[in-house]
N, C-alpha and C. Protein backbone atom coordinates (compact mmCIF):
# COMPACT_ATOMS: atom_id res chain seq x y z
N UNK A 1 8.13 57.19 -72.40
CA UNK A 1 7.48 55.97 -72.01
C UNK A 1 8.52 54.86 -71.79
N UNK A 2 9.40 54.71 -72.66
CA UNK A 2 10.24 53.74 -72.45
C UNK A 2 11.47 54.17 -71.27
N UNK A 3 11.98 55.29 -71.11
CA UNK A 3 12.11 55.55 -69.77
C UNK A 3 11.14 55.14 -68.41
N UNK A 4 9.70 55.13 -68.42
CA UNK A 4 8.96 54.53 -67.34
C UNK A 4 9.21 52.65 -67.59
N UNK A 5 8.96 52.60 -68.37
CA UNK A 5 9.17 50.57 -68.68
C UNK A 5 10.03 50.41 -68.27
N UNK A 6 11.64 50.85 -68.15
CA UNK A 6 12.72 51.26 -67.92
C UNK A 6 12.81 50.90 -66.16
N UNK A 7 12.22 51.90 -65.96
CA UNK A 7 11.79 52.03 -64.34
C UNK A 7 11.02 51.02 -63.69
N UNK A 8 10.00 50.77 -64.21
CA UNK A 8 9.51 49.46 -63.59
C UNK A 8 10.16 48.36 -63.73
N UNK A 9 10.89 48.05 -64.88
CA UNK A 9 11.89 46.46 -65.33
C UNK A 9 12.53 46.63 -64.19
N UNK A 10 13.29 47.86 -63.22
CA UNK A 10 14.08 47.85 -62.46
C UNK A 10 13.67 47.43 -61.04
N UNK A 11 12.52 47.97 -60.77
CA UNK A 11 11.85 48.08 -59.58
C UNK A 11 11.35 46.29 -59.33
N UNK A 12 10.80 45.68 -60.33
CA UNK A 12 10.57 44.45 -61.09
C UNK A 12 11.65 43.67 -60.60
N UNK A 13 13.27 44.17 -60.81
CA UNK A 13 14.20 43.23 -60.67
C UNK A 13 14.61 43.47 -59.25
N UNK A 14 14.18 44.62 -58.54
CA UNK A 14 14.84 44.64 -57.36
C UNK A 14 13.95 43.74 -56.74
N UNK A 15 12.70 44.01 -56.76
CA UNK A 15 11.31 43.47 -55.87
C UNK A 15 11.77 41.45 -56.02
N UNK A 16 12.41 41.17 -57.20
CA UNK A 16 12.64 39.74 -57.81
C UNK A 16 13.93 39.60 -56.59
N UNK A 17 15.04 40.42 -56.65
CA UNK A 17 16.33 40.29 -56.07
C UNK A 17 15.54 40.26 -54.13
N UNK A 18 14.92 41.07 -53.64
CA UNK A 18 14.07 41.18 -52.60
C UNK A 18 13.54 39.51 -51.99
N UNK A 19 12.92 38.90 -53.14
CA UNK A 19 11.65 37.72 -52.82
C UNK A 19 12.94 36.39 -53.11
N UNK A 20 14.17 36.51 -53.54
CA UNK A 20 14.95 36.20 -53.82
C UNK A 20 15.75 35.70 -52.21
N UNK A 21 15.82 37.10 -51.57
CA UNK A 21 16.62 37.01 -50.14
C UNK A 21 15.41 36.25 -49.27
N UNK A 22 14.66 36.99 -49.13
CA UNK A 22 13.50 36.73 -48.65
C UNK A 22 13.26 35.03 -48.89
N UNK A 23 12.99 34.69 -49.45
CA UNK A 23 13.12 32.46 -49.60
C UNK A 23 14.20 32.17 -49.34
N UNK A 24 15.52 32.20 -49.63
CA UNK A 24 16.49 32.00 -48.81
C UNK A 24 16.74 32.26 -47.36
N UNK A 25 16.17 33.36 -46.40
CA UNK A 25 15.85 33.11 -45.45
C UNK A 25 14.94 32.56 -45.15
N UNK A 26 14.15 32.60 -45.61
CA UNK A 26 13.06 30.93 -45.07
C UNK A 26 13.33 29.81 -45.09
N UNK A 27 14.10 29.72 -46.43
CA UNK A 27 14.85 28.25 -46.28
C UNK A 27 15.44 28.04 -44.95
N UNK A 28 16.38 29.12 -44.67
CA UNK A 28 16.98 28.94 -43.66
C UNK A 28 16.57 28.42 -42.53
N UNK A 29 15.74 29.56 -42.47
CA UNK A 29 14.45 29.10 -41.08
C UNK A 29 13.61 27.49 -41.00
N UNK A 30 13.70 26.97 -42.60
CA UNK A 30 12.72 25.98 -42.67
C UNK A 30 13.57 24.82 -41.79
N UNK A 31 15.07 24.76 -42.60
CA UNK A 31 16.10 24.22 -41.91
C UNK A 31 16.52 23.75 -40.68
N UNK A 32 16.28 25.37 -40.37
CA UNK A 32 16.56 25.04 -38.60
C UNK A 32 15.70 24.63 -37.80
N UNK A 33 14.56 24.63 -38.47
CA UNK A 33 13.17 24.27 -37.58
C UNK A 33 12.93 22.82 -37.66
N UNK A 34 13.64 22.51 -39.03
CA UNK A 34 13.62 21.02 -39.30
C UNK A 34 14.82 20.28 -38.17
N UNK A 35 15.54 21.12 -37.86
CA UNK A 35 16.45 20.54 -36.89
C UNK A 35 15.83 20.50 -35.66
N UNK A 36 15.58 21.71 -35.42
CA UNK A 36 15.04 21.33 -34.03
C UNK A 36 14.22 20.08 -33.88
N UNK A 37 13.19 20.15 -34.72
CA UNK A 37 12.33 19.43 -35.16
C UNK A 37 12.66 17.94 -34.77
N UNK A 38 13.78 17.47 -35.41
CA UNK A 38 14.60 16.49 -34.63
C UNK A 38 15.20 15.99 -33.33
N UNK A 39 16.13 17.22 -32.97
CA UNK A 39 16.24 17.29 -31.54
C UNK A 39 14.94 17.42 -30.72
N UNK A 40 14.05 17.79 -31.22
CA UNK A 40 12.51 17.29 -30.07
C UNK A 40 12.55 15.94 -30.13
N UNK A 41 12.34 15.47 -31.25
CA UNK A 41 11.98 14.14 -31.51
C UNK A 41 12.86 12.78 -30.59
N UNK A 42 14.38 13.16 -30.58
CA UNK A 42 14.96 12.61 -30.48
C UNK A 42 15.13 12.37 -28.77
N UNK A 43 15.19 14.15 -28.10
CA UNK A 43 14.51 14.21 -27.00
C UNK A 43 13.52 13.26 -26.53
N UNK A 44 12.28 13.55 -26.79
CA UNK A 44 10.75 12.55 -26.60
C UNK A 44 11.11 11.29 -26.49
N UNK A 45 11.69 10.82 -27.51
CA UNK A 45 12.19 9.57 -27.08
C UNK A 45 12.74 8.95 -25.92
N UNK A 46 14.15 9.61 -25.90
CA UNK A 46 14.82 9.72 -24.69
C UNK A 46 14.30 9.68 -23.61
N UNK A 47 13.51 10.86 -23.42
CA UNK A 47 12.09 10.35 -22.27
C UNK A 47 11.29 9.31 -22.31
N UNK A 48 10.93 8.83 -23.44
CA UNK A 48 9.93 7.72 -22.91
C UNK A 48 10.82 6.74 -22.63
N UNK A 49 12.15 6.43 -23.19
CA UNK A 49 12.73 5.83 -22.76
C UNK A 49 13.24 5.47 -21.07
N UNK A 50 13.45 6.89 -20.31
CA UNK A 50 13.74 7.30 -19.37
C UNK A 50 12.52 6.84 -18.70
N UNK A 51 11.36 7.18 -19.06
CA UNK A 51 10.36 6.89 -18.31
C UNK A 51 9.44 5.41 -17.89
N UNK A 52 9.86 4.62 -19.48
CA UNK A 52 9.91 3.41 -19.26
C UNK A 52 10.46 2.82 -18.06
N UNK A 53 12.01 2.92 -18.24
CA UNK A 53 13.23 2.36 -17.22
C UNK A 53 12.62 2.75 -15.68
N UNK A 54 12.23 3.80 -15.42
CA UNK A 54 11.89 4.20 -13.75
C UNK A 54 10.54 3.41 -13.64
N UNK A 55 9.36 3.56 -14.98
CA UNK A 55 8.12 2.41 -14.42
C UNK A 55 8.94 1.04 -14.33
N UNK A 56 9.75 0.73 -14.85
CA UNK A 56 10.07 -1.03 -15.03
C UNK A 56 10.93 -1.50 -14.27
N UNK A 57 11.60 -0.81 -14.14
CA UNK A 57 12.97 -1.01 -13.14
C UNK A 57 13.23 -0.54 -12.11
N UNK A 58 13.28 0.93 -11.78
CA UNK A 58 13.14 1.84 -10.57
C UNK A 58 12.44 1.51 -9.58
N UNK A 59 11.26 1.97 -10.15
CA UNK A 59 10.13 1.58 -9.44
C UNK A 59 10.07 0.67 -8.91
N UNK A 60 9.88 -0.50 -9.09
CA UNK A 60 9.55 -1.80 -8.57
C UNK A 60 10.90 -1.68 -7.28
N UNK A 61 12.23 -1.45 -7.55
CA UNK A 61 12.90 -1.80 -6.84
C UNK A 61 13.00 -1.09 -5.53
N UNK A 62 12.72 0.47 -5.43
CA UNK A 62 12.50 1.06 -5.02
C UNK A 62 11.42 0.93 -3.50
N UNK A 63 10.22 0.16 -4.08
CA UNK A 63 8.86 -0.36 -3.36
C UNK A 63 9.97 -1.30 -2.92
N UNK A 64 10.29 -2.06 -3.18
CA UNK A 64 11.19 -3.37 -2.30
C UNK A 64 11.77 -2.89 -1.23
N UNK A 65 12.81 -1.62 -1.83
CA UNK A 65 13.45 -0.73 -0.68
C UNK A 65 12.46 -0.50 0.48
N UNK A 66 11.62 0.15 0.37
CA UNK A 66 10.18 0.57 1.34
C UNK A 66 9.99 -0.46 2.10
N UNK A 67 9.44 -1.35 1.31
CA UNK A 67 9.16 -2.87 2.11
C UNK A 67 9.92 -3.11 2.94
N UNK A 68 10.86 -3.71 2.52
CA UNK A 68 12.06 -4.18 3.67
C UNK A 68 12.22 -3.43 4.56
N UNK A 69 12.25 -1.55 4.27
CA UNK A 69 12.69 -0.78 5.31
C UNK A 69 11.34 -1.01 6.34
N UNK A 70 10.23 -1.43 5.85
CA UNK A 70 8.80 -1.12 6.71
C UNK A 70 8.54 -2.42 7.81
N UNK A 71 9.75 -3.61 6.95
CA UNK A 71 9.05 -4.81 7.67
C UNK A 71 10.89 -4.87 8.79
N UNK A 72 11.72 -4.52 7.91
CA UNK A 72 12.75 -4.39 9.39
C UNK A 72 11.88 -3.42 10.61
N UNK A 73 11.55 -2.46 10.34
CA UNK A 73 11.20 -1.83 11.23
C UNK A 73 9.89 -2.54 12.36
N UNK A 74 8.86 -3.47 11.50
CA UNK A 74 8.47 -3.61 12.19
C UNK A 74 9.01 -4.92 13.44
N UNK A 75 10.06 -5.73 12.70
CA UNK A 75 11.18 -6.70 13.31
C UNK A 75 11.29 -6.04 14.12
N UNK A 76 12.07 -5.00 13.98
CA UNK A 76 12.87 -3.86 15.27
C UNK A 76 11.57 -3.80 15.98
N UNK A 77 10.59 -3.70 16.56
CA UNK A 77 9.62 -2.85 17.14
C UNK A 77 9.29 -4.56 17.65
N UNK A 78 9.19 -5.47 16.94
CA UNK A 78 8.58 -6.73 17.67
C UNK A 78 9.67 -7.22 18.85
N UNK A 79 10.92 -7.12 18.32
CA UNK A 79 12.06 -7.56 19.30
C UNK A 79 12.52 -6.56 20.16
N UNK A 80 12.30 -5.40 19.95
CA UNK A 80 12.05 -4.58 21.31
C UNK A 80 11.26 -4.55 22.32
N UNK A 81 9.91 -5.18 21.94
CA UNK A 81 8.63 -5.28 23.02
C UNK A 81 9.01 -6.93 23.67
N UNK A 82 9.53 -7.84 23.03
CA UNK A 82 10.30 -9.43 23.45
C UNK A 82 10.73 -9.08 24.65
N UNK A 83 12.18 -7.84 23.79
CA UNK A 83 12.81 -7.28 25.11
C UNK A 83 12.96 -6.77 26.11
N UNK A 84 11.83 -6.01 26.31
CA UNK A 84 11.09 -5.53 27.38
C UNK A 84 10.67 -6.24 28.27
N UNK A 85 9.76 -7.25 27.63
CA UNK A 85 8.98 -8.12 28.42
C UNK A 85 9.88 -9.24 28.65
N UNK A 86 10.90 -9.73 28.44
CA UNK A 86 12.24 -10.03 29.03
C UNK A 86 12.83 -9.51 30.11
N UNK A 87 13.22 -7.90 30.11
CA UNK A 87 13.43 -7.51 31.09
C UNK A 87 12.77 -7.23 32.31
N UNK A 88 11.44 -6.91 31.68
CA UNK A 88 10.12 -6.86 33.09
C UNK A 88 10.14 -8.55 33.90
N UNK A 89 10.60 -9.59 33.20
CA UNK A 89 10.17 -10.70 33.87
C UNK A 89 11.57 -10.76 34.80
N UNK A 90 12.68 -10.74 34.37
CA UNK A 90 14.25 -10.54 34.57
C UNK A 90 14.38 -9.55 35.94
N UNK A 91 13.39 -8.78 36.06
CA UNK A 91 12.95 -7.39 36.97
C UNK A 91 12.61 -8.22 38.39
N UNK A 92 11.56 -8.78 37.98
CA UNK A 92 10.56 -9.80 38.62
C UNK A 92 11.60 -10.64 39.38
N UNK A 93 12.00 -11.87 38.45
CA UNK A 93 12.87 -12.35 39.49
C UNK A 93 13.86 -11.94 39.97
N UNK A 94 14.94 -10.71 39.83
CA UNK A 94 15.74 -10.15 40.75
C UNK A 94 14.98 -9.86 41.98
N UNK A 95 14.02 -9.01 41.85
CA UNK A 95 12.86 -8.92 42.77
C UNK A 95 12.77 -9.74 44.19
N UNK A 96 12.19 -11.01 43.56
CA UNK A 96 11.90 -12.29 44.39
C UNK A 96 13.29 -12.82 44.83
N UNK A 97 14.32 -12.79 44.28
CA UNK A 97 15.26 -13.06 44.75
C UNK A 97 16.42 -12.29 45.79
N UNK A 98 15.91 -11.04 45.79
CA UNK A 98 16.73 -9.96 46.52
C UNK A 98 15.22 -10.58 47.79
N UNK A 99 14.05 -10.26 47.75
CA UNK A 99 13.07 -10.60 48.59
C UNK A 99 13.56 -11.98 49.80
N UNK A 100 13.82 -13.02 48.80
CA UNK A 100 14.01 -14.51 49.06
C UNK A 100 15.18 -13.72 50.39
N UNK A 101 16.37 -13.47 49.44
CA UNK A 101 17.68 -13.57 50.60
C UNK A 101 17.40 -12.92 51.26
N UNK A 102 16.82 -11.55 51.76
CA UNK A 102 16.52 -10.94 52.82
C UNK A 102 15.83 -11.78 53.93
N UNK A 103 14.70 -12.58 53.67
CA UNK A 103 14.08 -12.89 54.23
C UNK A 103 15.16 -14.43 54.77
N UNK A 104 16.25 -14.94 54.13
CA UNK A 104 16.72 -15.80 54.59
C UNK A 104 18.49 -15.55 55.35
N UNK A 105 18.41 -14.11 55.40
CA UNK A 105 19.29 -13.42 56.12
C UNK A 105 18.77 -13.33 57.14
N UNK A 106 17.29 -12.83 57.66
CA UNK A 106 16.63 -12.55 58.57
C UNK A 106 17.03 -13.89 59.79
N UNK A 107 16.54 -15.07 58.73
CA UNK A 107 16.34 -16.32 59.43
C UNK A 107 17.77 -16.59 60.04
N UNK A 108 18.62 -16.69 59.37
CA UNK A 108 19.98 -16.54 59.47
C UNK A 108 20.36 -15.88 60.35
N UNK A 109 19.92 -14.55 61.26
CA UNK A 109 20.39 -13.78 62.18
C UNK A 109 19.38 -14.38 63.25
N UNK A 110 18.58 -15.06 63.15
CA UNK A 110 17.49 -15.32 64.27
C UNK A 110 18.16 -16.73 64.97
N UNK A 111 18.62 -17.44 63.83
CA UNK A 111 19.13 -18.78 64.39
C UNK A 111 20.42 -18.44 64.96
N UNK A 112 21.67 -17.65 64.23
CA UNK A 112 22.56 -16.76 65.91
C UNK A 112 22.23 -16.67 66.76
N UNK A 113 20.90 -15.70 66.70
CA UNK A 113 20.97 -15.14 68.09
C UNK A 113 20.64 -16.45 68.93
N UNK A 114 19.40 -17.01 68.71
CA UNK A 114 18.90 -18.21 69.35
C UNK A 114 20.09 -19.36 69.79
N UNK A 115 21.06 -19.28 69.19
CA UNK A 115 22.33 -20.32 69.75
C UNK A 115 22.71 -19.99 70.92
């Protein structure tokens, strides 16, 4: 009998030496999870931080960029149609004026001949 008591005290101390390793790796694990745990945290932050800065700052400046690019453009597009209609009038009187001298070249060769 005391050979079996024997046997179990042992089995007893290994199963103890076992639950022994066994919590020390959990610790371990508890550890590292507690770290990570942090580095999320610290992460998250970082982002809202990040995400703050682009609603508050980015952003807004960004839309400005747009703007300006939307209202030069429409500048460009108003002073191109100016210019057009500049040149159509510019058209016009070359027009009348190539018209004019022909017609006072004409006169001009009529009063020769008539001399």
């Amino acid at each position: 009998m005391e050979e079996i008591l024997k046997q179990l005290l042992q089995g007893q101390e290994e199963i103890k030496k076992t639950l022994q390793q066994h919590t020390e790796i959990l610790q371990q694990h508890t550890e590292t999870l507690q770290q990570h745990s942090k580095q999320l945290d610290y992460l998250e932050q970082r982002m809202i931080k990040i995400e703050n800065r682009l609603d508050n700052e980015l952003l807004p400046k960004i839309n400005v960029l747009f703007d300006a690019f939307e209202l030069r453009g429409d500048e460009i597009a108003k002073l191109q149609k100016h210019l057009d209609d500049r040149l159509d009038i510019i058209a016009l009187d070359v027009n009348y004026l190539l018209g004019k001298t022909a017609r006072q070249e004409t006169a001009i060769l009529e009063l020769r001949r008539a001399k």
